[in-house]
N, C-alpha and C. Protein backbone atom coordinates (compact mmCIF):
# COMPACT_ATOMS: atom_id res chain seq x y z
N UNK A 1 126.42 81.42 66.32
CA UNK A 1 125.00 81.16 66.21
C UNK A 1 124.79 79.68 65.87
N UNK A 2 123.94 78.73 66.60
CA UNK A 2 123.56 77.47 66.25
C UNK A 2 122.56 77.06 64.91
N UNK A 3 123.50 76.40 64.21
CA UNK A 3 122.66 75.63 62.98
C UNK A 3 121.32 75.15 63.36
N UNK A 4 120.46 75.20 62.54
CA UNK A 4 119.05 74.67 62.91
C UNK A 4 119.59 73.13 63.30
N UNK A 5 120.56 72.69 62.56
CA UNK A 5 120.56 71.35 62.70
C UNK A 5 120.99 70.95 64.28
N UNK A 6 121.33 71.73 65.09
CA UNK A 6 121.83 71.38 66.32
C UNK A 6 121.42 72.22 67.12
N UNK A 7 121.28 72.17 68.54
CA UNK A 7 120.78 72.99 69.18
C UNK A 7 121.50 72.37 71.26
N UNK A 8 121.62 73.37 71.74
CA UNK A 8 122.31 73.47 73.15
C UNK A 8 121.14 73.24 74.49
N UNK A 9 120.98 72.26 74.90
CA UNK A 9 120.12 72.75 75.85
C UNK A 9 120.70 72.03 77.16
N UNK A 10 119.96 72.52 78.87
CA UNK A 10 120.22 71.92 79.84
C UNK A 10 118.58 71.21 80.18
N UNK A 11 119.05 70.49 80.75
CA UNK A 11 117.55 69.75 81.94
C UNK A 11 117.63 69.37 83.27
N UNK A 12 116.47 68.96 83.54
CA UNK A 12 116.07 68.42 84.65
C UNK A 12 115.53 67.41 84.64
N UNK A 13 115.98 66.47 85.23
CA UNK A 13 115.34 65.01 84.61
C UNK A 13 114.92 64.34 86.20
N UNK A 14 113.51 63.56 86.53
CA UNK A 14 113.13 63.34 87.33
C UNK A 14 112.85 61.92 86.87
N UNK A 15 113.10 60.93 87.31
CA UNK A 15 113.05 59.28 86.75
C UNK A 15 112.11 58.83 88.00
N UNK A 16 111.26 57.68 87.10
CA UNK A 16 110.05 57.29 88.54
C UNK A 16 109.79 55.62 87.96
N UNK A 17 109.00 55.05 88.46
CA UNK A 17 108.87 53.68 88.41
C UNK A 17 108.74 53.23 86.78
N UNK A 18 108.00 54.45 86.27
CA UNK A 18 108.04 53.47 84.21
C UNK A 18 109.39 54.00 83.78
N UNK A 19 110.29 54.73 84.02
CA UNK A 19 111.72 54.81 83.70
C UNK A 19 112.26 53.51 83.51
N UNK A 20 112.72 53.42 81.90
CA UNK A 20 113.68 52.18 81.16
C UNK A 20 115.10 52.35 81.75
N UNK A 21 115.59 52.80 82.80
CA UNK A 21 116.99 53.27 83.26
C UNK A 21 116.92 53.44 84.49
N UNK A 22 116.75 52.75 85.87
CA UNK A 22 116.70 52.64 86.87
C UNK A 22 117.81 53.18 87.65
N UNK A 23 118.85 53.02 87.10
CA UNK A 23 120.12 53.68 87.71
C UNK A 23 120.41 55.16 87.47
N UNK A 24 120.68 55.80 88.34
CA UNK A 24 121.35 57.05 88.38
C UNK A 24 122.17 57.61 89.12
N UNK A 25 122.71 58.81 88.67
CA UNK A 25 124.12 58.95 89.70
C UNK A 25 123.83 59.22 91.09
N UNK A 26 122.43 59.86 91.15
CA UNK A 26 122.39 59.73 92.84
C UNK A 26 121.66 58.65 93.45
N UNK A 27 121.26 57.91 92.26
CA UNK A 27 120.31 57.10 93.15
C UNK A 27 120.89 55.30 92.15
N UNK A 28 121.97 54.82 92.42
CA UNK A 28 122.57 54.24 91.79
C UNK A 28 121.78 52.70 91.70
N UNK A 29 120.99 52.62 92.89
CA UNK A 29 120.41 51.13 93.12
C UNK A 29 119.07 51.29 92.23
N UNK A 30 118.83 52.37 91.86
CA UNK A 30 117.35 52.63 91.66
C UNK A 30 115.99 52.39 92.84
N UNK A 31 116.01 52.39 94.05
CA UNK A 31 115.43 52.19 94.87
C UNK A 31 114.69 53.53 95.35
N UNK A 32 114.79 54.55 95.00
CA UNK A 32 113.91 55.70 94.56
C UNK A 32 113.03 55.80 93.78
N UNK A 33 113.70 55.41 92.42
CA UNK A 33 112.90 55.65 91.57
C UNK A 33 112.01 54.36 91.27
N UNK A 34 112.77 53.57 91.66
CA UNK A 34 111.09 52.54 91.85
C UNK A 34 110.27 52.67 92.29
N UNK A 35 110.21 53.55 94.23
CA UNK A 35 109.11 53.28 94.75
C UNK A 35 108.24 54.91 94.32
N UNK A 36 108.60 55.58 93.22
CA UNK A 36 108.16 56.96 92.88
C UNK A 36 107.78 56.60 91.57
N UNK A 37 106.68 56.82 91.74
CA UNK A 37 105.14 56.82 90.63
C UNK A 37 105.38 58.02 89.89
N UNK A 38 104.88 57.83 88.28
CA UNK A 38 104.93 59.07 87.48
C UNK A 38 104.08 60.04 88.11
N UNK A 39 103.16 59.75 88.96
CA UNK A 39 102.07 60.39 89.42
C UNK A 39 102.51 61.53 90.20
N UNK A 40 103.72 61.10 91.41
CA UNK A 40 104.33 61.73 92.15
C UNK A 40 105.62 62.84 91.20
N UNK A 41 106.49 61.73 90.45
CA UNK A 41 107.52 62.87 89.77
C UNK A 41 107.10 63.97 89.27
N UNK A 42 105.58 64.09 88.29
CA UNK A 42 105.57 65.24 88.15
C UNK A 42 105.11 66.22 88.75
N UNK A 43 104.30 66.04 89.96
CA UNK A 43 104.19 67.23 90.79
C UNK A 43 105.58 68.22 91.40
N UNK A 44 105.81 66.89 91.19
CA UNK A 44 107.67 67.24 92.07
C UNK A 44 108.29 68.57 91.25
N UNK A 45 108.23 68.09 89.62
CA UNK A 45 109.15 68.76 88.78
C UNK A 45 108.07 69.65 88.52
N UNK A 46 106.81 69.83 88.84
CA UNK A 46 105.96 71.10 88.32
C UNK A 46 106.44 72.37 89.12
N UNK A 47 106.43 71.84 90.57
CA UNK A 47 107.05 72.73 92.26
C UNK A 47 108.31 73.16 91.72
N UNK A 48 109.18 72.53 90.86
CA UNK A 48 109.97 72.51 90.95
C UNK A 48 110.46 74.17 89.45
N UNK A 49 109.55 73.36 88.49
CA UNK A 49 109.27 74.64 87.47
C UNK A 49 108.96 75.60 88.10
N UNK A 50 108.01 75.53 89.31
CA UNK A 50 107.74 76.92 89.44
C UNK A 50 108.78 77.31 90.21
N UNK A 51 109.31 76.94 90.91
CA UNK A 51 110.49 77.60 91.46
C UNK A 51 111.34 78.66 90.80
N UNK A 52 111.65 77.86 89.87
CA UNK A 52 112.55 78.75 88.72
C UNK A 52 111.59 80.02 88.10
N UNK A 53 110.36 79.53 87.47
CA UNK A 53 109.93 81.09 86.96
C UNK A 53 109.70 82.09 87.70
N UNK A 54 109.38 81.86 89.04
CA UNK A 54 108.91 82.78 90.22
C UNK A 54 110.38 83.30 90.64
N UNK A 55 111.70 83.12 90.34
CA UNK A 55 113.07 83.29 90.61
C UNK A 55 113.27 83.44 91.90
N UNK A 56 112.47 81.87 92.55
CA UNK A 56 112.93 81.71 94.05
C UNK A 56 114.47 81.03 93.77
N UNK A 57 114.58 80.61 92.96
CA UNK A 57 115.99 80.22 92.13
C UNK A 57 116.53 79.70 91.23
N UNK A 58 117.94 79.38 90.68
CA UNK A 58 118.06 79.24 89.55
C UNK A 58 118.35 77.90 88.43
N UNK A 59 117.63 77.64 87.41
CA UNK A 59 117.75 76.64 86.55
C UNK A 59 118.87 75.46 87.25
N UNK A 60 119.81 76.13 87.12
CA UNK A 60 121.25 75.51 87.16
C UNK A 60 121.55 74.81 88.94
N UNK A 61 120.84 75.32 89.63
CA UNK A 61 120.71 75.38 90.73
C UNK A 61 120.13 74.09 91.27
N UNK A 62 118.66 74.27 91.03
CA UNK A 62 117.60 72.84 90.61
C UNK A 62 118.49 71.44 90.16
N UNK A 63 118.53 71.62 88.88
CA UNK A 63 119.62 70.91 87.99
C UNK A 63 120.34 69.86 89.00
N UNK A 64 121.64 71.01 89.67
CA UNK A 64 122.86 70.37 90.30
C UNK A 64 121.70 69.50 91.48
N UNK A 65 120.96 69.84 92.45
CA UNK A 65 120.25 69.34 93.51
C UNK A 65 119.52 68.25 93.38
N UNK A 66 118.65 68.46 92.10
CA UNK A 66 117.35 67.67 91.56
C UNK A 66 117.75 66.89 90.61
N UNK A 67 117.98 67.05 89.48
CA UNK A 67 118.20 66.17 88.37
C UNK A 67 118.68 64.74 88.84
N UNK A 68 118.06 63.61 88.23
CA UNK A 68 118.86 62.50 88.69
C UNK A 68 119.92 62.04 86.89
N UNK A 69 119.72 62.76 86.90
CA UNK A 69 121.24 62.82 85.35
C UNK A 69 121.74 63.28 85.67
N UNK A 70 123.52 62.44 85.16
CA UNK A 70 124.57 62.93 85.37
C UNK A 70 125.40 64.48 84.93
N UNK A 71 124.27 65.03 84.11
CA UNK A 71 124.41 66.09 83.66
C UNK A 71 124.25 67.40 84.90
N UNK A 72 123.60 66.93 85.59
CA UNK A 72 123.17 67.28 87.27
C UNK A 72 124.59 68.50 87.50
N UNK A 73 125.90 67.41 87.25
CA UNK A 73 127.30 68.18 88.08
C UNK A 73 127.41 68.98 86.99
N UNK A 74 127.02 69.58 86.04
CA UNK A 74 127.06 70.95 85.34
C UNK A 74 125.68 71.36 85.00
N UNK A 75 125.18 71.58 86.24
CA UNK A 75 124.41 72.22 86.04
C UNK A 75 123.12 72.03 85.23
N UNK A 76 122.91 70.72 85.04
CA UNK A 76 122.01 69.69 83.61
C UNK A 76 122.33 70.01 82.63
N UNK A 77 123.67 70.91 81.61
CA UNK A 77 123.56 70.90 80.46
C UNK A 77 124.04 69.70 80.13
N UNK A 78 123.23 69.72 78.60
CA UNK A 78 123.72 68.48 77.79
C UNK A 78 124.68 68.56 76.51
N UNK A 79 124.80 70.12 76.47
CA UNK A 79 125.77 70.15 75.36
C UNK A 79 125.08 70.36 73.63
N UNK A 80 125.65 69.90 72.98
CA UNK A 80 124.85 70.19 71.55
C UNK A 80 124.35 68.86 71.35
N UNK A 81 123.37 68.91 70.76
CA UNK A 81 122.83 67.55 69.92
C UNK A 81 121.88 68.04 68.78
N UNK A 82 121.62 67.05 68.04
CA UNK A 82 121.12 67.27 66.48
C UNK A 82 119.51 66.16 66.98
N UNK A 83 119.18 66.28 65.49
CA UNK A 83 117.72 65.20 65.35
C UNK A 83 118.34 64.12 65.09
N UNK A 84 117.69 63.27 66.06
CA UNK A 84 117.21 61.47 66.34
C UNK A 84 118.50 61.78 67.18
N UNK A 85 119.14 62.12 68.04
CA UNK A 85 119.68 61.91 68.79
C UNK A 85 119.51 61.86 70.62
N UNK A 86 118.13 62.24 70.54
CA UNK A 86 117.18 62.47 71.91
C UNK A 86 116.07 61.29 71.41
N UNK A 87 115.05 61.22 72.65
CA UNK A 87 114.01 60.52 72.58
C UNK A 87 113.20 61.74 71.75
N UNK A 88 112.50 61.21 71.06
CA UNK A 88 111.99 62.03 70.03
C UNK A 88 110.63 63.02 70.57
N UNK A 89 110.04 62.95 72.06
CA UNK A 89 109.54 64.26 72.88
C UNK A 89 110.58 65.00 73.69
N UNK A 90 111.40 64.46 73.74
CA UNK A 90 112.36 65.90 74.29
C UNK A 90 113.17 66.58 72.99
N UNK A 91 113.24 66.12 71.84
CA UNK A 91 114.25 66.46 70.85
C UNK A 91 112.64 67.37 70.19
N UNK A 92 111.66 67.31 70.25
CA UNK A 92 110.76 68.03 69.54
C UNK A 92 110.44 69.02 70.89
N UNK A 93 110.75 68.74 71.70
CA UNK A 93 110.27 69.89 72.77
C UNK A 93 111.46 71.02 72.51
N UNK A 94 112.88 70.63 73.00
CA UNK A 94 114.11 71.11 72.49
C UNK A 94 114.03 72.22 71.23
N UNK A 95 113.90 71.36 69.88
CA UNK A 95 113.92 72.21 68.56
C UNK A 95 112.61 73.33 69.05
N UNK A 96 111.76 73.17 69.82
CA UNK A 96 110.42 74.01 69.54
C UNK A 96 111.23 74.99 69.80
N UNK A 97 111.89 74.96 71.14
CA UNK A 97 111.86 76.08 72.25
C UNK A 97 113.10 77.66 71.65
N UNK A 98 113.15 78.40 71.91
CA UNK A 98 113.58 79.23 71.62
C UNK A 98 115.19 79.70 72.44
N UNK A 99 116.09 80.29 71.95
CA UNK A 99 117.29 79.99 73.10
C UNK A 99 116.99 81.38 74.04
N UNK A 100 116.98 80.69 75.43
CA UNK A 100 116.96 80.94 76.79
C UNK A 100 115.06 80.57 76.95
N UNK A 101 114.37 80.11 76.38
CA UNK A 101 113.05 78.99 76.82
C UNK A 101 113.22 78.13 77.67
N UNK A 102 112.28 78.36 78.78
CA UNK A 102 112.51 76.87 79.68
C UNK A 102 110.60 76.18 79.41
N UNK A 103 110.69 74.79 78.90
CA UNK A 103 109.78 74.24 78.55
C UNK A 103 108.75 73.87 79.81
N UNK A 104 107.84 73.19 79.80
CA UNK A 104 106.99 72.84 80.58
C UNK A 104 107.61 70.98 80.59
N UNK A 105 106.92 70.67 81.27
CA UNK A 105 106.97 69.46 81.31
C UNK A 105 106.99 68.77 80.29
N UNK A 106 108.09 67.56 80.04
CA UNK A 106 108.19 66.92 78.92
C UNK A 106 108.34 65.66 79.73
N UNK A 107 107.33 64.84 79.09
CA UNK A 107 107.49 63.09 79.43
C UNK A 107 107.88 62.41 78.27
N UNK A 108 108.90 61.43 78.54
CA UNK A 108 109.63 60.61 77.87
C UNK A 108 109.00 59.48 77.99
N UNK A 109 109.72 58.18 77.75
CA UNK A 109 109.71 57.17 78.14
C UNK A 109 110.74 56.68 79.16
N UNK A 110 111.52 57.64 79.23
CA UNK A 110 112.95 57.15 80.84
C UNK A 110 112.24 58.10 81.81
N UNK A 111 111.72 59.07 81.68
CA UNK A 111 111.31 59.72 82.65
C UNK A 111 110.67 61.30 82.73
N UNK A 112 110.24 62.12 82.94
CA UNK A 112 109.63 63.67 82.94
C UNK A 112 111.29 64.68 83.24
N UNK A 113 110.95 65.43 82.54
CA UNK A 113 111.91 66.28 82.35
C UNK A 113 111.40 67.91 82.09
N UNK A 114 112.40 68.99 82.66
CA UNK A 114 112.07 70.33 82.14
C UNK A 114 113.55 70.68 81.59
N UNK A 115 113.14 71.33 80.34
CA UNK A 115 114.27 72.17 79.63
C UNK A 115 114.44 73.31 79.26
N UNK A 116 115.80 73.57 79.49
CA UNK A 116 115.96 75.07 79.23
C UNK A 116 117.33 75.10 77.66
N UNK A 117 116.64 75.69 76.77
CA UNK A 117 117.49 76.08 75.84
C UNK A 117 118.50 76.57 75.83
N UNK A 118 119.68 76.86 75.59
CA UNK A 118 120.53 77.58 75.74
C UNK A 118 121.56 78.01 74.52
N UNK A 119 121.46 77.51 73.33
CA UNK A 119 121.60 77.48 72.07
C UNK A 119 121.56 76.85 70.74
């Protein structure tokens, strides 16, 4: 069972032109995510939420295809992490959520993201 102090989750991370991190593993030049407006990423990752709750398919699935984090090749998990170790709206979205919760949209400052708890 996970300590309050730590908690397991995976994501989906969609990076667009105000992203502080231009590079990513699929898109290494950042030449995507420059010419993609926050405006656009999150419709993307909303289509993309709904995918998953409607179980046209699965979290992990999305993840490997979509995510532009390297967390992508397993599936977006990130493993365990504690507080102040996230940007502090995904680490308060994270602690909210309950294990097996998949959140709504969470905007950062690198980029919009959906998460799924996992412990």
């Amino acid at each position: 069972m996970a300590s309050e102090q730590q908690v397991r989750a995976s994501h989906i991370l969609i990076e667009h032109e105000g992203s502080w991190r231009k590079a990513s593993w699929k898109d290494p030049d950042g030449r995507i995510i420059s010419a993609t407006t926050r405006d656009v990423a999150i419709p993307e990752l909303c289509s993309l939420h709904d995918d998953i709750v409607s179980e046209r398919t699965h979290f992990e699935e999305v993840a490997s295809s979509y995510s532009h984090c390297s967390s992508a090749k397993h599936g977006g998990d990130l493993g365990r992490f504690g507080r102040e170790q996230m940007q502090k709206p995904f680490e308060d979205a994270t602690f909210s959520l309950k294990v097996g919760e998949m959140s709504d949209i969470v905007d950062t400052d690198s980029s919009v993201h959906i998460i799924l708890r996992t412990g």
